[in-house]
C-alpha atoms as a PDB file:
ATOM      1  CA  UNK A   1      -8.509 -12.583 -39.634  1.00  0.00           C
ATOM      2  CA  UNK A   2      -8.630 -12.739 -35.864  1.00  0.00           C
ATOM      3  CA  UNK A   3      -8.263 -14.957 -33.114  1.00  0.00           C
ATOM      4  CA  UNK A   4     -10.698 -16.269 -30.846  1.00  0.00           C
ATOM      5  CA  UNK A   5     -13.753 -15.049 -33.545  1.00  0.00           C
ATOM      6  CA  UNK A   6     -16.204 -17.383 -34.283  1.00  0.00           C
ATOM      7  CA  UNK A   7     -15.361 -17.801 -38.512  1.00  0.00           C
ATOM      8  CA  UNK A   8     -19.023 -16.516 -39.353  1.00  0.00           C
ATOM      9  CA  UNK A   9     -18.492 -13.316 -37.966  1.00  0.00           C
ATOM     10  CA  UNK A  10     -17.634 -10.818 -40.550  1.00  0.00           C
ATOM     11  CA  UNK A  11     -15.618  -7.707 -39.895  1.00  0.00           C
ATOM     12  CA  UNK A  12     -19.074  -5.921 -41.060  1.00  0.00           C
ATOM     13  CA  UNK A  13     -21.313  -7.991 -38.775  1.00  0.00           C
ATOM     14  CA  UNK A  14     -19.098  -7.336 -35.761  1.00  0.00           C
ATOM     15  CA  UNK A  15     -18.950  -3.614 -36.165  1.00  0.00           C
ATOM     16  CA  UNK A  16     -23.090  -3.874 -36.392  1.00  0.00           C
ATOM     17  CA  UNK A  17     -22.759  -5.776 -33.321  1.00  0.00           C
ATOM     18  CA  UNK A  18     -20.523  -3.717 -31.749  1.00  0.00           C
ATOM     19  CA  UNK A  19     -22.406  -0.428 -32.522  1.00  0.00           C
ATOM     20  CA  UNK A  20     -25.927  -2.323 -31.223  1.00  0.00           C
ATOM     21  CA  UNK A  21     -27.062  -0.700 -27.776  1.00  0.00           C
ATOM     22  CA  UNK A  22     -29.164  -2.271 -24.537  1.00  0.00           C
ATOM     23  CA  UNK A  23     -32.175  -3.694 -26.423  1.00  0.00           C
ATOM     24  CA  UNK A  24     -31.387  -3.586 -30.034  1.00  0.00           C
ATOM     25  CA  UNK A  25     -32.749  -6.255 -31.883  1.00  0.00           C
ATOM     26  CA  UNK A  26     -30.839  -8.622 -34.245  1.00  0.00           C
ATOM     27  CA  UNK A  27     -32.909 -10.962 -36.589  1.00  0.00           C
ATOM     28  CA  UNK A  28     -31.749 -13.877 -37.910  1.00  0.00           C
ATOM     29  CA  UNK A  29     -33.926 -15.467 -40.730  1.00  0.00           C
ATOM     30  CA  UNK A  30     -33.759 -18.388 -42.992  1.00  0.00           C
ATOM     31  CA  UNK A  31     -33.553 -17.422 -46.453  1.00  0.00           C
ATOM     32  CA  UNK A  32     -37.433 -17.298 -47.211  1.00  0.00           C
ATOM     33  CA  UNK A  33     -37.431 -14.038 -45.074  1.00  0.00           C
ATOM     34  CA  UNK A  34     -38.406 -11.135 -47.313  1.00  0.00           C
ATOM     35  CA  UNK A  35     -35.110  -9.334 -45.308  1.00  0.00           C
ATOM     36  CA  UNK A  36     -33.813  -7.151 -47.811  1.00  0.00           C
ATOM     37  CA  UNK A  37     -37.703  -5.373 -48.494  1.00  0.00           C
ATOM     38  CA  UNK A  38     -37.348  -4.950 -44.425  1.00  0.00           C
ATOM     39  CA  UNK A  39     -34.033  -4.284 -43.305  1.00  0.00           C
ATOM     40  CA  UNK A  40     -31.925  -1.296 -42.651  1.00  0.00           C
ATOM     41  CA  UNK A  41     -28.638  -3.043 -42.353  1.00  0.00           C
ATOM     42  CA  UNK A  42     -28.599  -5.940 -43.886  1.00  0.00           C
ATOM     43  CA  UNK A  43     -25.840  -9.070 -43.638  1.00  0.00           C
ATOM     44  CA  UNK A  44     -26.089 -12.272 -45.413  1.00  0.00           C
ATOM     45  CA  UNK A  45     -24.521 -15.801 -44.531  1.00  0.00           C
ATOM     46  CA  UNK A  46     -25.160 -17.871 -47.231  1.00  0.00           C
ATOM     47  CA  UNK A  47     -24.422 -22.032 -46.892  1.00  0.00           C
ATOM     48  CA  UNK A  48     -24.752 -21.165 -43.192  1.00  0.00           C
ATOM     49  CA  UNK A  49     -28.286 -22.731 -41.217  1.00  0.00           C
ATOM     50  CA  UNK A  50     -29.867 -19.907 -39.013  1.00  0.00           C
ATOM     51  CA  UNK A  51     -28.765 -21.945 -35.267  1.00  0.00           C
ATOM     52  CA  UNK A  52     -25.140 -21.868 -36.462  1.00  0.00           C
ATOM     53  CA  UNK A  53     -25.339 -18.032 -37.178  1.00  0.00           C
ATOM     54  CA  UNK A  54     -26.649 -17.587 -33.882  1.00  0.00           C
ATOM     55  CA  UNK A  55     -24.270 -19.612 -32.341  1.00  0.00           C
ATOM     56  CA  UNK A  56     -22.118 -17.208 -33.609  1.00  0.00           C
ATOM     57  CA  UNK A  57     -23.289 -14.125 -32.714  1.00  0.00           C
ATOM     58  CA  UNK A  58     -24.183 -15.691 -29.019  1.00  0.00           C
ATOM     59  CA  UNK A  59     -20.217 -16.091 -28.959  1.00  0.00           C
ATOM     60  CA  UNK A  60     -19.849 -11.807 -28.803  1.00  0.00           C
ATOM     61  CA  UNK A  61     -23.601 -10.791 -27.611  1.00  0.00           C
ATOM     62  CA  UNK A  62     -24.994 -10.904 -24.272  1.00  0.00           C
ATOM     63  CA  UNK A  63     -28.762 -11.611 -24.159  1.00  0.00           C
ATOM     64  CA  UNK A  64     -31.381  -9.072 -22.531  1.00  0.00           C
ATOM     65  CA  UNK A  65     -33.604 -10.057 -19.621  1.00  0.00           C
ATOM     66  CA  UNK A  66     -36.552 -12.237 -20.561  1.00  0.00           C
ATOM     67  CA  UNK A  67     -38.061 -12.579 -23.003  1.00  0.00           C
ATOM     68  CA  UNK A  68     -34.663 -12.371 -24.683  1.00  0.00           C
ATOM     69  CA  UNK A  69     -35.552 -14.592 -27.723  1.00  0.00           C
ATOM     70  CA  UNK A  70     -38.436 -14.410 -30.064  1.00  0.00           C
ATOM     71  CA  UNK A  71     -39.425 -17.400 -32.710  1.00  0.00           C
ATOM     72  CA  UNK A  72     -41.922 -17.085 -35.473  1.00  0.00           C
ATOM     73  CA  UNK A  73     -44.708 -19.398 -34.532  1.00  0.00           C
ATOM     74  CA  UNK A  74     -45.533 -22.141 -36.850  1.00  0.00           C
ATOM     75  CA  UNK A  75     -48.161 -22.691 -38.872  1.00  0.00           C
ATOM     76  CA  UNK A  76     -49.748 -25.598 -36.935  1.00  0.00           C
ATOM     77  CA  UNK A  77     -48.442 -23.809 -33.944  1.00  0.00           C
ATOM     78  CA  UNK A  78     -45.791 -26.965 -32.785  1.00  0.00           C
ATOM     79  CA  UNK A  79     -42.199 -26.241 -31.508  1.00  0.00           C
ATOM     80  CA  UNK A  80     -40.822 -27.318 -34.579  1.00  0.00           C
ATOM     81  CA  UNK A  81     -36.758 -29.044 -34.939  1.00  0.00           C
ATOM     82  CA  UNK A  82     -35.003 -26.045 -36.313  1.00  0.00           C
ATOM     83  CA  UNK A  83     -36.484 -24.034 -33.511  1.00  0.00           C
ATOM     84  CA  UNK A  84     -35.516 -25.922 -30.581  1.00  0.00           C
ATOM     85  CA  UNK A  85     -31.721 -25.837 -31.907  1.00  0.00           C
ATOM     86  CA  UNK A  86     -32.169 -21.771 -32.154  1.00  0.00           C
ATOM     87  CA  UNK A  87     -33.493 -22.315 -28.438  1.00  0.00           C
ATOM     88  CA  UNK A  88     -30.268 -24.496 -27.574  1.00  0.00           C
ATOM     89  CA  UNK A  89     -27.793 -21.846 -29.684  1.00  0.00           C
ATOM     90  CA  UNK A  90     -29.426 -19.339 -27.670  1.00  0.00           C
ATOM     91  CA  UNK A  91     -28.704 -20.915 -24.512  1.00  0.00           C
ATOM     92  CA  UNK A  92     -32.491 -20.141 -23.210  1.00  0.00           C
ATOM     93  CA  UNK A  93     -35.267 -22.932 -22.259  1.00  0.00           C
ATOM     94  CA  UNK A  94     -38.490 -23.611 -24.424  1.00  0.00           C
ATOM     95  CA  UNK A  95     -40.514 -21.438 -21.833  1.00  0.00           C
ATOM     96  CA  UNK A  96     -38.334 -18.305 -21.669  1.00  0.00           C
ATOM     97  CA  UNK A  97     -38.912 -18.051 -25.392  1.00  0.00           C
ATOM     98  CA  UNK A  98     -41.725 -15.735 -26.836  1.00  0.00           C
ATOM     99  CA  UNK A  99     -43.506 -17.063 -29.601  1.00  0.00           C
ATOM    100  CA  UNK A 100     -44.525 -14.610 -32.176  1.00  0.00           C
ATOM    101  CA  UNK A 101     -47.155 -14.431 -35.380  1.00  0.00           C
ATOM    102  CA  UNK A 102     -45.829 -14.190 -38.583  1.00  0.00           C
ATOM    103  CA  UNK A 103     -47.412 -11.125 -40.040  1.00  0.00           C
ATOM    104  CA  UNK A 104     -46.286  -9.893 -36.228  1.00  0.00           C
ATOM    105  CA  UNK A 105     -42.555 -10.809 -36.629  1.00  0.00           C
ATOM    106  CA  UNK A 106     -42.533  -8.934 -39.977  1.00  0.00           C
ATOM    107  CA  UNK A 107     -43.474  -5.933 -38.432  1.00  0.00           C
ATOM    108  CA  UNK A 108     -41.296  -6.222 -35.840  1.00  0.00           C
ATOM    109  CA  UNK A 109     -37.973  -6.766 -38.579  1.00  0.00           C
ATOM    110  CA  UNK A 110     -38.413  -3.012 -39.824  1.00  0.00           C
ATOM    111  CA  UNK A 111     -36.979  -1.825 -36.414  1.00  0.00           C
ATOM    112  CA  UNK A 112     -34.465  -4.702 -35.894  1.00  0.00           C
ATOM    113  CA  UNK A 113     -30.892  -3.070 -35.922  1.00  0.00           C
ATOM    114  CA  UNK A 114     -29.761  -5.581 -38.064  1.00  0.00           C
ATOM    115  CA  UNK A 115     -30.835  -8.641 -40.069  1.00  0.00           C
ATOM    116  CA  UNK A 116     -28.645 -11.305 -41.001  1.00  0.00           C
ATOM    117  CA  UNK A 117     -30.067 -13.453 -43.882  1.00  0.00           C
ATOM    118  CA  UNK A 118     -28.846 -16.871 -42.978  1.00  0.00           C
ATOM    119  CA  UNK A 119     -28.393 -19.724 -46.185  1.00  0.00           C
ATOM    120  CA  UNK A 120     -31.647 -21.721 -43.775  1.00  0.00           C
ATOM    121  CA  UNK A 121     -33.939 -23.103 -46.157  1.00  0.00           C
ATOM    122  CA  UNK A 122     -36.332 -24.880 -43.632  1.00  0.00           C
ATOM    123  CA  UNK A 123     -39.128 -23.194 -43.169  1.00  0.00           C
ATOM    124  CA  UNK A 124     -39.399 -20.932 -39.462  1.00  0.00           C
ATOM    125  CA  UNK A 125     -36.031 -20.699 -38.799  1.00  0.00           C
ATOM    126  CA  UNK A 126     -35.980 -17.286 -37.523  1.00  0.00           C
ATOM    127  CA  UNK A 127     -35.127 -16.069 -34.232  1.00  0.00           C
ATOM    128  CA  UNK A 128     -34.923 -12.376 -32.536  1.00  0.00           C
ATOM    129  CA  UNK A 129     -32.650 -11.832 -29.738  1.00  0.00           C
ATOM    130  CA  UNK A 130     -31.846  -8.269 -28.045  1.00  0.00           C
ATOM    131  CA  UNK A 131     -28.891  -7.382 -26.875  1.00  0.00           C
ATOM    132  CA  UNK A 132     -28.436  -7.363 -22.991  1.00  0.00           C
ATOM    133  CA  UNK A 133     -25.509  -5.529 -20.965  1.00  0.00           C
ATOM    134  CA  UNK A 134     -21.679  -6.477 -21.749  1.00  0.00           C
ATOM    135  CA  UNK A 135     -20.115  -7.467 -18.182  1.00  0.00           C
ATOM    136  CA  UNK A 136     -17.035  -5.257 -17.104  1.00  0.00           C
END
């Protein structure tokens, strides 16, 4: 164990993390995602929701310039609640958020980096961010 590391970060999600350059994506979907037909690398957090695994990973990652975030859009097209708290772990406003087709967002998860597979069982709560420049 280590100090000062958000609990949800596993030694095997940090070294993804770690590895990730300028731009590399990191999806974090609920547990409807079909992640392990589309991922590469491929970390699960079960009993966790999806905003408190990217609370997490916002802890070690810097986020990209704008649009830095990407949320599925919902069916009826609304904002819905699990997506404004991946908005507010992200740190980013409603408008500096890209919203993204479903069908779109799938094709987009076979060249994520890495997916984590959160324990989220409402439905949309999956979120894209990309990795922006670590400060000196």
């Amino acid at each position: 164990m280590l100090q000062g590391i958000h609990p949800l970060l596993s030694g095997e999600l940090l070294k993804h993390l770690d590895e990730m350059g300028h731009s590399d994506t990191v999806f974090i979907v609920d547990a409807h995602f079909p992640a392990a037909r589309l991922a590469h690398r491929l970390v699960t957090v079960p009993g966790a929701t999806s905003p408190a695994v990217l609370e997490a990973v916002r802890s070690v990652l810097p986020l990209d310039d704008s649009p830095a975030v990407d949320l599925m859009t919902s069916a009826d097209g609304t904002v819905l609640d699990v997506q404004r708290e991946l908005l507010a772990a992200a740190r980013v406003e409603e408008g500096d958020a890209r919203f993204v087709d479903r069908f779109d967002f799938y094709d987009a998860a076979e060249n994520a980096y890495v997916i984590i597979r959160a324990g989220e069982t409402r439905k949309y709560g999956c979120v894209v961010v990309r990795k922006g420049l670590v400060g000196h």
